[in-house]
Protein backbone atom coordinates (compact mmCIF):
# COMPACT_ATOMS: atom_id res chain seq x y z
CA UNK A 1 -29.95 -9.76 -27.29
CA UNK A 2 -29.84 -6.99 -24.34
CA UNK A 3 -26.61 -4.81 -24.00
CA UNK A 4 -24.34 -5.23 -20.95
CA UNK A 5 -23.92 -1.79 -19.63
CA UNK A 6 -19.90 -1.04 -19.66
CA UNK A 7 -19.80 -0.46 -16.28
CA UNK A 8 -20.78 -3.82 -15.13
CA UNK A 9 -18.84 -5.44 -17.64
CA UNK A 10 -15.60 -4.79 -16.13
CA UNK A 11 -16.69 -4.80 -13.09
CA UNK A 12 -17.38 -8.67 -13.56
CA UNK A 13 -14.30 -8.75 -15.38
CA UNK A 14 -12.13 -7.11 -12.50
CA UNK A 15 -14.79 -9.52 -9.81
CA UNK A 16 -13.55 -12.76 -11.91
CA UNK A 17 -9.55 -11.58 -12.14
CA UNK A 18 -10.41 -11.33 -8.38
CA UNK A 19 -12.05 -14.35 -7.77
CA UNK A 20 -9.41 -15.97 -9.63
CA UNK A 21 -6.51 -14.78 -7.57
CA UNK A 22 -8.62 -15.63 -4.73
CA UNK A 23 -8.98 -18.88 -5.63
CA UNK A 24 -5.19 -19.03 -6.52
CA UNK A 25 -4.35 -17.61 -2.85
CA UNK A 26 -6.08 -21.44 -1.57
CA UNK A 27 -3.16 -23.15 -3.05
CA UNK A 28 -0.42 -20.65 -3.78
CA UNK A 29 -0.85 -18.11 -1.35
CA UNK A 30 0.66 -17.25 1.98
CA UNK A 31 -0.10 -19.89 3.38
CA UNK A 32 0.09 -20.85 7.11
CA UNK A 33 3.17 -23.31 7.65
CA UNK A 34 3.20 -23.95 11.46
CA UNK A 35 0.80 -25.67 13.51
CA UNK A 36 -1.96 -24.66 11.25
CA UNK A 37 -0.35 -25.84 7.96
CA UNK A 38 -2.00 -29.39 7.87
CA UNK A 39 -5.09 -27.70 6.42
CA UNK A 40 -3.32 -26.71 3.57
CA UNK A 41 -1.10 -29.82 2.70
CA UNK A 42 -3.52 -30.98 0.17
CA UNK A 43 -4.31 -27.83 -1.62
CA UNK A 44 -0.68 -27.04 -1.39
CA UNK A 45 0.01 -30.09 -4.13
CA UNK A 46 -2.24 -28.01 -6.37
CA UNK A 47 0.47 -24.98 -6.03
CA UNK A 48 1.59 -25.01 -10.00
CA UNK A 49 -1.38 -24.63 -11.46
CA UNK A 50 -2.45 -22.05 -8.49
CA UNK A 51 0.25 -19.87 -9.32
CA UNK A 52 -0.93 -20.11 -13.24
CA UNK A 53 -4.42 -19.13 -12.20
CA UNK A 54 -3.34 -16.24 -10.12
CA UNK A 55 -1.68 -14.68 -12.74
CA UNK A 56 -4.63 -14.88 -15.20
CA UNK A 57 -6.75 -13.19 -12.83
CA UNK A 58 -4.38 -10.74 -12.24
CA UNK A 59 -4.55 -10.13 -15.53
CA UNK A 60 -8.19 -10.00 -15.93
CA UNK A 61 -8.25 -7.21 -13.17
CA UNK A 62 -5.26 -5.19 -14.05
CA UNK A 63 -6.98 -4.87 -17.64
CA UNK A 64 -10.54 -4.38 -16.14
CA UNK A 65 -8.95 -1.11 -13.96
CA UNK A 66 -7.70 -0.33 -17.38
CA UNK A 67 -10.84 -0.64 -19.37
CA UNK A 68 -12.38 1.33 -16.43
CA UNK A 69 -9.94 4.22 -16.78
CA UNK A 70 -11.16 4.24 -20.66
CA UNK A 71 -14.53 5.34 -20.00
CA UNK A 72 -15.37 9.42 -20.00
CA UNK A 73 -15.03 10.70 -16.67
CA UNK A 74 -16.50 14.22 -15.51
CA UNK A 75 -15.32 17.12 -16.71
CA UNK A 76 -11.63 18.33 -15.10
CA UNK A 77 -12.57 20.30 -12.06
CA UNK A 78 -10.72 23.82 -11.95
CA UNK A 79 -8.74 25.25 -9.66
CA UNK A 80 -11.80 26.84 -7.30
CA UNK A 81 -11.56 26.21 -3.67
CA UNK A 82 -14.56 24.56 -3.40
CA UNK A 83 -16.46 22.85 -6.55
CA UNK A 84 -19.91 21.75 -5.81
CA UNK A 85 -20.02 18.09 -4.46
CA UNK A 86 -20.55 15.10 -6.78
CA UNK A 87 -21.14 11.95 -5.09
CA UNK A 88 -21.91 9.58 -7.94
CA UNK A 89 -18.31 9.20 -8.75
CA UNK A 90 -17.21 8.19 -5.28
CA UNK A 91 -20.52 5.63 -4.92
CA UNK A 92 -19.56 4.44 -8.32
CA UNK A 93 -15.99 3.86 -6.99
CA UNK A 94 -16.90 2.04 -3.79
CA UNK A 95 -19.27 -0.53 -5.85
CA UNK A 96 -16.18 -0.99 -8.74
CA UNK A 97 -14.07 -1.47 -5.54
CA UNK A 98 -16.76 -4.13 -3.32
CA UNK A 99 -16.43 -6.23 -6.71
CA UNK A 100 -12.92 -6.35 -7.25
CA UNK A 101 -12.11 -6.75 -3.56
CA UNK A 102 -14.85 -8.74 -2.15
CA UNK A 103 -13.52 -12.30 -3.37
CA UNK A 104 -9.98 -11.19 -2.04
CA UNK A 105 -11.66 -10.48 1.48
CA UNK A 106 -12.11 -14.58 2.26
CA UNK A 107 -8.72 -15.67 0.53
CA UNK A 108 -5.71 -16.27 2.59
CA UNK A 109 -3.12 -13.79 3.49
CA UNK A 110 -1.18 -13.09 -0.53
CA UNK A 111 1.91 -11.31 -2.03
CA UNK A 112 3.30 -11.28 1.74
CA UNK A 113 3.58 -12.56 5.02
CA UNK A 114 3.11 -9.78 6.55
CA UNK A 115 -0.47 -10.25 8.33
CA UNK A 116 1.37 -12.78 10.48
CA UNK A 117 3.99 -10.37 11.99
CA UNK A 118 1.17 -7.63 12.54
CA UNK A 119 -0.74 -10.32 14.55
CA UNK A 120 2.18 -11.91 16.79
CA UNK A 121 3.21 -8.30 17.43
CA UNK A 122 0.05 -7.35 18.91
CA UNK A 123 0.04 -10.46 20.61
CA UNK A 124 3.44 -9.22 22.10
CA UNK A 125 1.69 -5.82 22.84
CA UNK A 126 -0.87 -8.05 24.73
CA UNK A 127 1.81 -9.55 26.99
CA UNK A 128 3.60 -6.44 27.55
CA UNK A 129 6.56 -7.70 25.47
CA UNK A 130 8.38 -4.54 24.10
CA UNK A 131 7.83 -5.29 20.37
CA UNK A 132 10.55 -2.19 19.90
CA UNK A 133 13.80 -4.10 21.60
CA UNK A 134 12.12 -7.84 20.67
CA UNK A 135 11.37 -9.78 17.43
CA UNK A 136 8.48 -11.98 17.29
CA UNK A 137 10.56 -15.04 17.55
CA UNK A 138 10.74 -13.88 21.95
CA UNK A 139 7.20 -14.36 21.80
CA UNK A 140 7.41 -18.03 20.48
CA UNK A 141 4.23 -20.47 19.71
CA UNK A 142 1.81 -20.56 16.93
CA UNK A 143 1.99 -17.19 15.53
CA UNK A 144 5.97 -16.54 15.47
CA UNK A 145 6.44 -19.21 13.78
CA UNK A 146 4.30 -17.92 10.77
CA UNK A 147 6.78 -15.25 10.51
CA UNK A 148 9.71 -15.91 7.71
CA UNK A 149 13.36 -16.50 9.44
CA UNK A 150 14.21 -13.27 8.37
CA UNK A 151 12.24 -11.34 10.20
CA UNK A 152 11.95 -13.53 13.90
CA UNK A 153 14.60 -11.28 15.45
CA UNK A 154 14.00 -7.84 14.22
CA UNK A 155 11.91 -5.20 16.09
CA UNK A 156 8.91 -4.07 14.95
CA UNK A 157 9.29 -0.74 13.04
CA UNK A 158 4.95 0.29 13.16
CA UNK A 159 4.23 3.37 14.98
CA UNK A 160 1.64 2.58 18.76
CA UNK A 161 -1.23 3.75 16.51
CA UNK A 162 -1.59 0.65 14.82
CA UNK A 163 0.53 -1.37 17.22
CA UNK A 164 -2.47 -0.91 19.57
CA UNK A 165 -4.98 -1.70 16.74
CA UNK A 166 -2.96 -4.63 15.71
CA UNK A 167 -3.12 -5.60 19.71
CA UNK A 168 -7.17 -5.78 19.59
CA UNK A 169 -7.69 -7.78 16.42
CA UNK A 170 -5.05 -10.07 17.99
CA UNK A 171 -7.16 -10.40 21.40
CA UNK A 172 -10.02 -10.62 20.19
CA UNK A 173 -9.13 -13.50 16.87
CA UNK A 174 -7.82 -15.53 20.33
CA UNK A 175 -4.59 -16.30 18.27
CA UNK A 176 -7.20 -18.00 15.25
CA UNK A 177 -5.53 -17.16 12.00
CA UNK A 178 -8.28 -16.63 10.27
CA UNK A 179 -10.32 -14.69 12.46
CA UNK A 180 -7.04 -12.57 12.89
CA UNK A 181 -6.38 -11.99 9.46
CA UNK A 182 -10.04 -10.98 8.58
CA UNK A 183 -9.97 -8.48 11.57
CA UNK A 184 -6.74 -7.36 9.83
CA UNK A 185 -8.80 -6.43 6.12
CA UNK A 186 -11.57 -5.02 8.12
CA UNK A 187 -8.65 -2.54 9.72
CA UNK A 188 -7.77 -2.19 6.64
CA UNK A 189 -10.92 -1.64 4.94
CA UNK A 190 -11.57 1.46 7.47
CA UNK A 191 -8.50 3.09 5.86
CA UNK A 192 -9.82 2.69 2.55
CA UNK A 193 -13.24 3.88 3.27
CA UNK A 194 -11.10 6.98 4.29
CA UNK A 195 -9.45 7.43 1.20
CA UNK A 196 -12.89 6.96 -0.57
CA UNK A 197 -14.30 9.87 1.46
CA UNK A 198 -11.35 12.17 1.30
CA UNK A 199 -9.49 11.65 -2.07
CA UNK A 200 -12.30 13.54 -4.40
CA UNK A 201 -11.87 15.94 -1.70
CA UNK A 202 -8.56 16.80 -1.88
CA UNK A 203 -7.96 16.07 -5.45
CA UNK A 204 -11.10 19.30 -6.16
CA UNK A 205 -8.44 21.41 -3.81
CA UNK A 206 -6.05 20.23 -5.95
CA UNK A 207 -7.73 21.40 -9.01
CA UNK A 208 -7.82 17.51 -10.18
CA UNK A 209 -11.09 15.54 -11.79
CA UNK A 210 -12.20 13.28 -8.14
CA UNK A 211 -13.23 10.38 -10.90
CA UNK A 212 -9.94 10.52 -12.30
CA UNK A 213 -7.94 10.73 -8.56
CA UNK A 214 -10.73 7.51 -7.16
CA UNK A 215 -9.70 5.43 -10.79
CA UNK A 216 -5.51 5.71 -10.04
CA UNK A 217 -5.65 6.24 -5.98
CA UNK A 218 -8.36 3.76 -5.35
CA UNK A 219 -8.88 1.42 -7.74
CA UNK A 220 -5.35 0.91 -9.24
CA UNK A 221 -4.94 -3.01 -8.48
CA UNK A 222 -2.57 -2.55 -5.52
CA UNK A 223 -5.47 -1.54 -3.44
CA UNK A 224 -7.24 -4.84 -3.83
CA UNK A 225 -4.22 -6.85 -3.61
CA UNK A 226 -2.74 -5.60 -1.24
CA UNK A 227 -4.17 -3.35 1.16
CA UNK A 228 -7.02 -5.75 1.01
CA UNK A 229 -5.56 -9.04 -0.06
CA UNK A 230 -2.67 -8.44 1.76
CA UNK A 231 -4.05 -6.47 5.12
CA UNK A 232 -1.37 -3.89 5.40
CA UNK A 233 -0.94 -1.15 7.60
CA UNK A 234 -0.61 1.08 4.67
CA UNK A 235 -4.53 1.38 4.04
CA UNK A 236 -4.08 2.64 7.30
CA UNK A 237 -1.64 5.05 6.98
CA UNK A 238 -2.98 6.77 3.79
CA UNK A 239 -6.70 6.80 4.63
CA UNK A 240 -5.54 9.08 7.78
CA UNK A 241 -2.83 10.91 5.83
CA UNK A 242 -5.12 12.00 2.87
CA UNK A 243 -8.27 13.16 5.65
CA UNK A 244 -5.03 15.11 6.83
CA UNK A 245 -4.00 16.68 3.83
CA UNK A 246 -7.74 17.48 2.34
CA UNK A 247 -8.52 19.44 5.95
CA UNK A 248 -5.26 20.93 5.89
CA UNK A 249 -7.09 22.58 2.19
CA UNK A 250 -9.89 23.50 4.03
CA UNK A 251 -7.82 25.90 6.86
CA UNK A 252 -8.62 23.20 9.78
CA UNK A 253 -4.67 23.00 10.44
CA UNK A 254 -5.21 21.76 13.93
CA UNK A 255 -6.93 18.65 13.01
CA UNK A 256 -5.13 18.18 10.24
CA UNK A 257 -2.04 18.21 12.01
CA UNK A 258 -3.83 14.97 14.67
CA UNK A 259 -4.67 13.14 11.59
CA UNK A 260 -1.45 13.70 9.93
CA UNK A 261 0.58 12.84 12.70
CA UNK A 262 -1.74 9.80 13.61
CA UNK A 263 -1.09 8.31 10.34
CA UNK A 264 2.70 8.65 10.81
CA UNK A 265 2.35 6.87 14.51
CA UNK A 266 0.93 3.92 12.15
CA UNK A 267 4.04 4.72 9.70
CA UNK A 268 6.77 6.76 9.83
CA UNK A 269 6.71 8.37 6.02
CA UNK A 270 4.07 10.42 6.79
CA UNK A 271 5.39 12.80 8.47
CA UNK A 272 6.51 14.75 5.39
CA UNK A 273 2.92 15.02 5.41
CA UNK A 274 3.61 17.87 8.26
CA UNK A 275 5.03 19.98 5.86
CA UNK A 276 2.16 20.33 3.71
CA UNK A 277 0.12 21.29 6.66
CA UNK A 278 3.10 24.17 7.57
CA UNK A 279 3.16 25.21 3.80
CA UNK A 280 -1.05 25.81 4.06
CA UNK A 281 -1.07 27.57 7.81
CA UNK A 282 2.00 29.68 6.36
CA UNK A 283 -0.63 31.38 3.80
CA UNK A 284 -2.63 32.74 6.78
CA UNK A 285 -0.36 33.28 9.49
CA UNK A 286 3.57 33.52 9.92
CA UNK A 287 5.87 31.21 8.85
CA UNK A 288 7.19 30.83 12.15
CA UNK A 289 4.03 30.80 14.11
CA UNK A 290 3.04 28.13 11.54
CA UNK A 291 5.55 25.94 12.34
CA UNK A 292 5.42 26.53 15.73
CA UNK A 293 1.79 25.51 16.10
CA UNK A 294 2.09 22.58 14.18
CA UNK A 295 5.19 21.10 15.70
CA UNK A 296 3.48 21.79 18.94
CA UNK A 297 0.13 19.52 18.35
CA UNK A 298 2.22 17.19 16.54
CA UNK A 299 4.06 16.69 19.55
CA UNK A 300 1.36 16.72 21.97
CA UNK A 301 -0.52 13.77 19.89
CA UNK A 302 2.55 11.84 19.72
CA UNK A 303 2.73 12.04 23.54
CA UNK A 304 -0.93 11.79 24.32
CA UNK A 305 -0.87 8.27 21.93
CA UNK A 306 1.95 7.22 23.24
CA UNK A 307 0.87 7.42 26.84
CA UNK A 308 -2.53 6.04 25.99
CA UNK A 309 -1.46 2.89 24.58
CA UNK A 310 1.18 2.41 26.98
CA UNK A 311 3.36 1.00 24.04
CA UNK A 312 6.29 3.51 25.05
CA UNK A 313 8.77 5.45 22.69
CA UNK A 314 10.71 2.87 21.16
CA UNK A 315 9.54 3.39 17.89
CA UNK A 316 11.55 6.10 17.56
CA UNK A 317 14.69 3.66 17.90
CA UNK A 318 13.49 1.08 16.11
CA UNK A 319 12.83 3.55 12.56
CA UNK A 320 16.57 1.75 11.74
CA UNK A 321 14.51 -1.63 11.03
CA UNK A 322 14.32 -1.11 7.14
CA UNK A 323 17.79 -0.44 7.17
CA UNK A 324 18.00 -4.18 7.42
CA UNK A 325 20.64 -6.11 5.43
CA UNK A 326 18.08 -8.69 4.18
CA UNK A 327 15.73 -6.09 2.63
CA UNK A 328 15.06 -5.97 -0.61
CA UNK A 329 14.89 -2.33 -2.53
CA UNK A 330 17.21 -0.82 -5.27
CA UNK A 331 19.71 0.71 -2.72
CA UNK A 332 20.24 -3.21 -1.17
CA UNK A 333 20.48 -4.99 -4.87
CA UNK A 334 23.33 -2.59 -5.64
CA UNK A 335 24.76 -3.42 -2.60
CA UNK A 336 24.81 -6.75 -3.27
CA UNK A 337 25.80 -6.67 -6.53
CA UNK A 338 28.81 -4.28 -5.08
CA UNK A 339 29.79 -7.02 -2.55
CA UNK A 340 29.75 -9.68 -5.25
CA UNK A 341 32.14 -8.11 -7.20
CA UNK A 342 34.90 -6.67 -4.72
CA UNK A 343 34.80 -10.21 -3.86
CA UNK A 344 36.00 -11.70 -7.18
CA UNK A 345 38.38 -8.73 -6.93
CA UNK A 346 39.78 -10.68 -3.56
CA UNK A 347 38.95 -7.38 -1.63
CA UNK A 348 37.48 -8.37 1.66
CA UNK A 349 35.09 -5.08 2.58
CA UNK A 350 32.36 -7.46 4.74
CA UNK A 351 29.39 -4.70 4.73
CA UNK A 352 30.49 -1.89 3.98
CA UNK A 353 29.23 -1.70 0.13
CA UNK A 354 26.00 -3.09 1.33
CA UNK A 355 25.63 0.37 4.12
CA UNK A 356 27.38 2.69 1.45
CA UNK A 357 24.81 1.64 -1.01
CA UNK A 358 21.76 2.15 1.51
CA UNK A 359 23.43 4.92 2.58
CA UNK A 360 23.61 6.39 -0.93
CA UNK A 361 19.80 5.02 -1.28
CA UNK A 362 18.35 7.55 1.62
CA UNK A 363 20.39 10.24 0.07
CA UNK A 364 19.32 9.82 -3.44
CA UNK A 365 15.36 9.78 -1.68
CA UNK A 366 16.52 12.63 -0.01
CA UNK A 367 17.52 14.61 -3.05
CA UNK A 368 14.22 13.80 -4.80
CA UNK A 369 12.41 15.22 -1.74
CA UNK A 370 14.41 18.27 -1.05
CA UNK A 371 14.14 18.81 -5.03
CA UNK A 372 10.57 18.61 -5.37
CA UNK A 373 9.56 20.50 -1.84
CA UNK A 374 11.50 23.55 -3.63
CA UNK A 375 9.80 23.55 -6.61
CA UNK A 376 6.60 22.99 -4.34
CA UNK A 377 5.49 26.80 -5.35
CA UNK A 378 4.88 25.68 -8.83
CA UNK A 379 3.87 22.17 -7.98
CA UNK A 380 1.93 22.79 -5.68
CA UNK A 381 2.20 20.99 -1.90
CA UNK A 382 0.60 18.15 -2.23
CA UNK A 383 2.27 17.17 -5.46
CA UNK A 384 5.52 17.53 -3.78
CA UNK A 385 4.51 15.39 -1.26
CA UNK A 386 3.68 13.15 -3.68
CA UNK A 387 7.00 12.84 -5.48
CA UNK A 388 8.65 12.66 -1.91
CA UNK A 389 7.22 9.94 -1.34
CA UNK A 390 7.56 7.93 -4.14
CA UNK A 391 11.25 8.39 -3.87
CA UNK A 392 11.04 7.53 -0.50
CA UNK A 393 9.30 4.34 -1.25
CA UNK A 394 11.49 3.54 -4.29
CA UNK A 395 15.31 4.53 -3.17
CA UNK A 396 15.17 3.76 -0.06
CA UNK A 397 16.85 0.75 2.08
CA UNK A 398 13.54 -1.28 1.93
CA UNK A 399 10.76 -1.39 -1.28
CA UNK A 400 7.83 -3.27 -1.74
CA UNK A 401 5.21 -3.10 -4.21
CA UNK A 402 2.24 -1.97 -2.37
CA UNK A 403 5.21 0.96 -1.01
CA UNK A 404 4.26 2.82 -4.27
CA UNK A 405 0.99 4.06 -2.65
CA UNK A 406 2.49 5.78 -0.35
CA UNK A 407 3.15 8.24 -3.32
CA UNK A 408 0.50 7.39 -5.86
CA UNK A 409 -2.30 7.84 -3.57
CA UNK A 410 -0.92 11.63 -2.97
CA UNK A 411 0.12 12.12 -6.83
CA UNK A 412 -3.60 10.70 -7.92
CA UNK A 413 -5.43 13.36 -6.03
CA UNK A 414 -2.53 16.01 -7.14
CA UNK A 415 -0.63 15.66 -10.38
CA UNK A 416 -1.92 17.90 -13.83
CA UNK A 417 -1.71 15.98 -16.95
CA UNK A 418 1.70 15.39 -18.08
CA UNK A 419 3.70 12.49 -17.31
CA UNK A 420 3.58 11.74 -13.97
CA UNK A 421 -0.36 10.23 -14.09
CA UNK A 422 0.65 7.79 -17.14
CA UNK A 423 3.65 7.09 -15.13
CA UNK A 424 2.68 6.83 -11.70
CA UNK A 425 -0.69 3.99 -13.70
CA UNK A 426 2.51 2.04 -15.75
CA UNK A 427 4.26 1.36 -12.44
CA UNK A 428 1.19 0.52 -10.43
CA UNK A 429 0.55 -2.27 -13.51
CA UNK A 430 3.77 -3.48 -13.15
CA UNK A 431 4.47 -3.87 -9.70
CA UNK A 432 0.47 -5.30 -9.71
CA UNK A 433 2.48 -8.77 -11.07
CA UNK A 434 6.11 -8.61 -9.52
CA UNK A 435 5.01 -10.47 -5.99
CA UNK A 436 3.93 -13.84 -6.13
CA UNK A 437 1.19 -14.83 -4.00
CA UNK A 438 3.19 -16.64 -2.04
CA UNK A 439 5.31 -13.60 -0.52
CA UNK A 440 8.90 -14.72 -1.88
CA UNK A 441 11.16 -14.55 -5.18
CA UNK A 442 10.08 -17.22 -8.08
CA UNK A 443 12.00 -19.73 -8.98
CA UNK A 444 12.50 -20.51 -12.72
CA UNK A 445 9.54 -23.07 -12.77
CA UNK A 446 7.34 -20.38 -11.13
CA UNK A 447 8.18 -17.48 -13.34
CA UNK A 448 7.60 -19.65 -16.41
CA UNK A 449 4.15 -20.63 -14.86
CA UNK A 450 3.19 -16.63 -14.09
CA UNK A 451 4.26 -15.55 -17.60
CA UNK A 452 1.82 -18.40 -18.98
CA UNK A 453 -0.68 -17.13 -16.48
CA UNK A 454 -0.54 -13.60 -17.65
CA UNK A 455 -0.78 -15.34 -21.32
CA UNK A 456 -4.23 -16.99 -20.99
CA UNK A 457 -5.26 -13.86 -19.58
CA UNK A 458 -4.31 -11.84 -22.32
CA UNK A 459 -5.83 -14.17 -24.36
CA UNK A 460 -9.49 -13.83 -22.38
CA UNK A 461 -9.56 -10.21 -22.65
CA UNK A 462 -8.37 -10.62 -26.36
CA UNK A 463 -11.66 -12.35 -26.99
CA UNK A 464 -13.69 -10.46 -25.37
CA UNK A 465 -12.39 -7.13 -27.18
CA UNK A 466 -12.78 -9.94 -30.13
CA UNK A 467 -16.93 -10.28 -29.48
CA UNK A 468 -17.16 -6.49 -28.52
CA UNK A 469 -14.15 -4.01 -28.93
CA UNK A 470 -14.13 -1.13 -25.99
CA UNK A 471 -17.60 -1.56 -25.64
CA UNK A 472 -20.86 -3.18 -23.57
CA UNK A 473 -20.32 -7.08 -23.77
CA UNK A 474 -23.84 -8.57 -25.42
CA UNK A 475 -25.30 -11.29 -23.61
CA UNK A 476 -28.69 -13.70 -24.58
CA UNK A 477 -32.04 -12.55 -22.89
């Protein structure tokens, strides 16, 4: 018998969860339902025991990103400017990462729909169709009809920086779903290769171990299933946001301010990011030159972006999409749950506790932001940003699962030990299983079938730990 070495044993294990879900994603995924759907009918019959599968392999991975964060990392870095480089961790990171997300690269669009609305909207770019006064359903055909009901009439809320990006994969897939939603994960990949590079970077600002920042911020399952899996914009957003914030550390405030403000032109939270920049430039130079400087670059990207895609300034209009009655988030549940019950009462309010409730929502967000950014001194910048966001992405009118990073990529690279790093890895488990891989709510057959999913799973990685407890897995010469 030869040993396994531990690191390869959960990378298979993570590469098999994945492979699984993968797998799962033929039957039970997002699957087209348009013209294209007749591909799927058969596999689509196999959906139950799909959605079973998944689950398992989400299991296996979530619990391989666990085993990973088990293992001794470098020592904590201090709090010195600039800690001598150590590249093995983020090497180590991108092969745990190329196993886990490889199998998802091939897979249909899962856990959302979304890869279908960033495709017809480019398309819409491409016809110089205002995608900031138009849903997707003006641009008809194929595409807009892979786009749920719910979403055909609602502008697109996406910032020109990716609405152009999402304009070329759509020219040049030539409206082919699958070519379109692989150009989509290789957009997406980019932004991860960004966080890669720049999260051990600004976590040694930060004063935090860059093995422990890569293991929550990187390879925390939501990356692979859904900045991957699912394509979204977010890998995007962060990968720019992070470079941002980690030159900002490094006194190069004007290009820190272009990538800052180019990830919010992809999505709108990060601009807080801005802030962080002004806090840094403020240690150097005036407060009010600071912000001056800043607001000014900011501004003049915005414009020169703006003008270069020729996508126009609707997007600043359009920010009110979330705000959306059909969203889902914590802000909208109460809101329903308020409307149910002044209607038993016989009071006739039509949406008023639903906007009260959102309403409420931003404040709350707002609160948590305001909060944190004044304690930023003992924080420290980043962290606030951090906790800004995660409120952002958790009170406010719309949530989704993979809306966590927004925060926990920030709070990886930034947060001491205390609670918020056992915290901020709980959550991303959790909302790792809350999506099916379909995209919408489960049924009560479905949830039965993921909770005996995540059952056989549990039951793998019980016998494993059963043949080798927390340590290499033996296998025969």
């Amino acid at each position: 018998m030869r040993t396994l070495p531990t690191v390869v044993a959960y990378r298979l294990l993570g590469g098999a969860g994945a492979t699984l879900v993968a797998s799962a994603g033929l039957a039970a995924g997002a699957l087209p339902v348009g013209a294209h759907a007749a591909w799927w009918s058969a596999l689509r019959q196999l959906a139950g025991p799909g959605l079973l599968c998944g689950y398992a392999g989400l299991t296996l991975l979530t619990a391989a990103w666990w085993w990973a964060g088990r293992q001794p990392h470098p020592p904590e870095v201090g709090r010195h400017p600039h800690p001598p480089e150590q590249g093995v961790g983020r090497r180590s990171a991108a092969v745990t990462l190329a196993c886990w997300a490889g199998p998802l690269l091939v897979a249909p669009p899962l856990f959302s729909r979304d890869a279908y609305s960033y495709l017809a909207q480019g398309a819409m770019v491409l016809a110089d169709v205002d995608v900031y006064r138009h849903g997707v359903a003006y641009l008809g055909g194929a595409l807009a009809a892979e786009v749920p009901q719910m979403w055909q009439q609602t502008p697109a809320p996406y910032g020109p920086v990716f609405l152009a990006l999402a304009a070329v994969v759509s020219g040049a897939s030539g409206g082919t779903l699958v070519l379109g939603v692989l150009g989509l994960r290789v957009v997406a990949l980019a932004g991860v290769a960004l966080l890669l590079v720049y999260l051990p970077r600004l976590a040694r600002h930060c004063g935090v171990d860059p093995a422990a920042a890569l293991w929550l911020g990187v390879l925390n399952p939501l990356v692979p299933l859904h900045l991957v899996a699912g394509a979204h914009n977010e890998a995007v957003m962060l990968g720019l946001l992070v470079a941002g914030l980690s030159l900002a550390f490094e006194h190069r405030h004007g290009a820190a301010t272009v990538l800052v403000t180019l990830a919010a032109l992809v999505k709108v939270p990060a601009v807080i990011g801005l802030l962080v920049v002004v806090s840094l430039a403020a240690r150097h130079r005036a407060l009010p030159a600071s912000v001056a400087r800043t607001a000014g670059v900011a501004v003049g990207t915005a414009a020169v972006v703006t003008w270069a895609t020729g996508i126009g300034y609707g997007w600043i209009g359009a920010l009110g999409t979330p705000m959306y009655r059909h969203s889902w988030s914590v802000s909208s549940a109460l809101g329903r749950v308020a409307s149910r019950a002044a209607g038993r009462l016989g009071l006739h309010l039509g949406d008023a506790p639903m906007r009260l409730c959102l309403a409420l929502g931003v404040a709350a967000a707002l609160a948590v932001a305001v909060a944190a950014w004044w304690h930023r001194r003992r924080l420290g910048p980043a962290y606030a940003l951090g906790l800004a966001l995660v409120a952002a992405a958790l009170l406010g009118p719309a949530t989704r699962p993979w809306y966590a990073l927004w925060g926990l990529v920030v709070i990886a690279a930034s947060a001491p030990h205390g609670w918020a790093r056992p915290a901020a890895a709980s959550g991303a488990v959790v909302l790792a299983f809350v999506a099916l891989p379909s995209g919408f709510g489960p049924d009560a057959a479905q949830a039965a079938l993921a909770v005996a999913g995540v059952l056989v799973g549990l039951l793998v990685v019980g016998s494993l730990r059963l043949l080798r407890p927390i340590a290499p897995v033996e296998v025969a010469r």
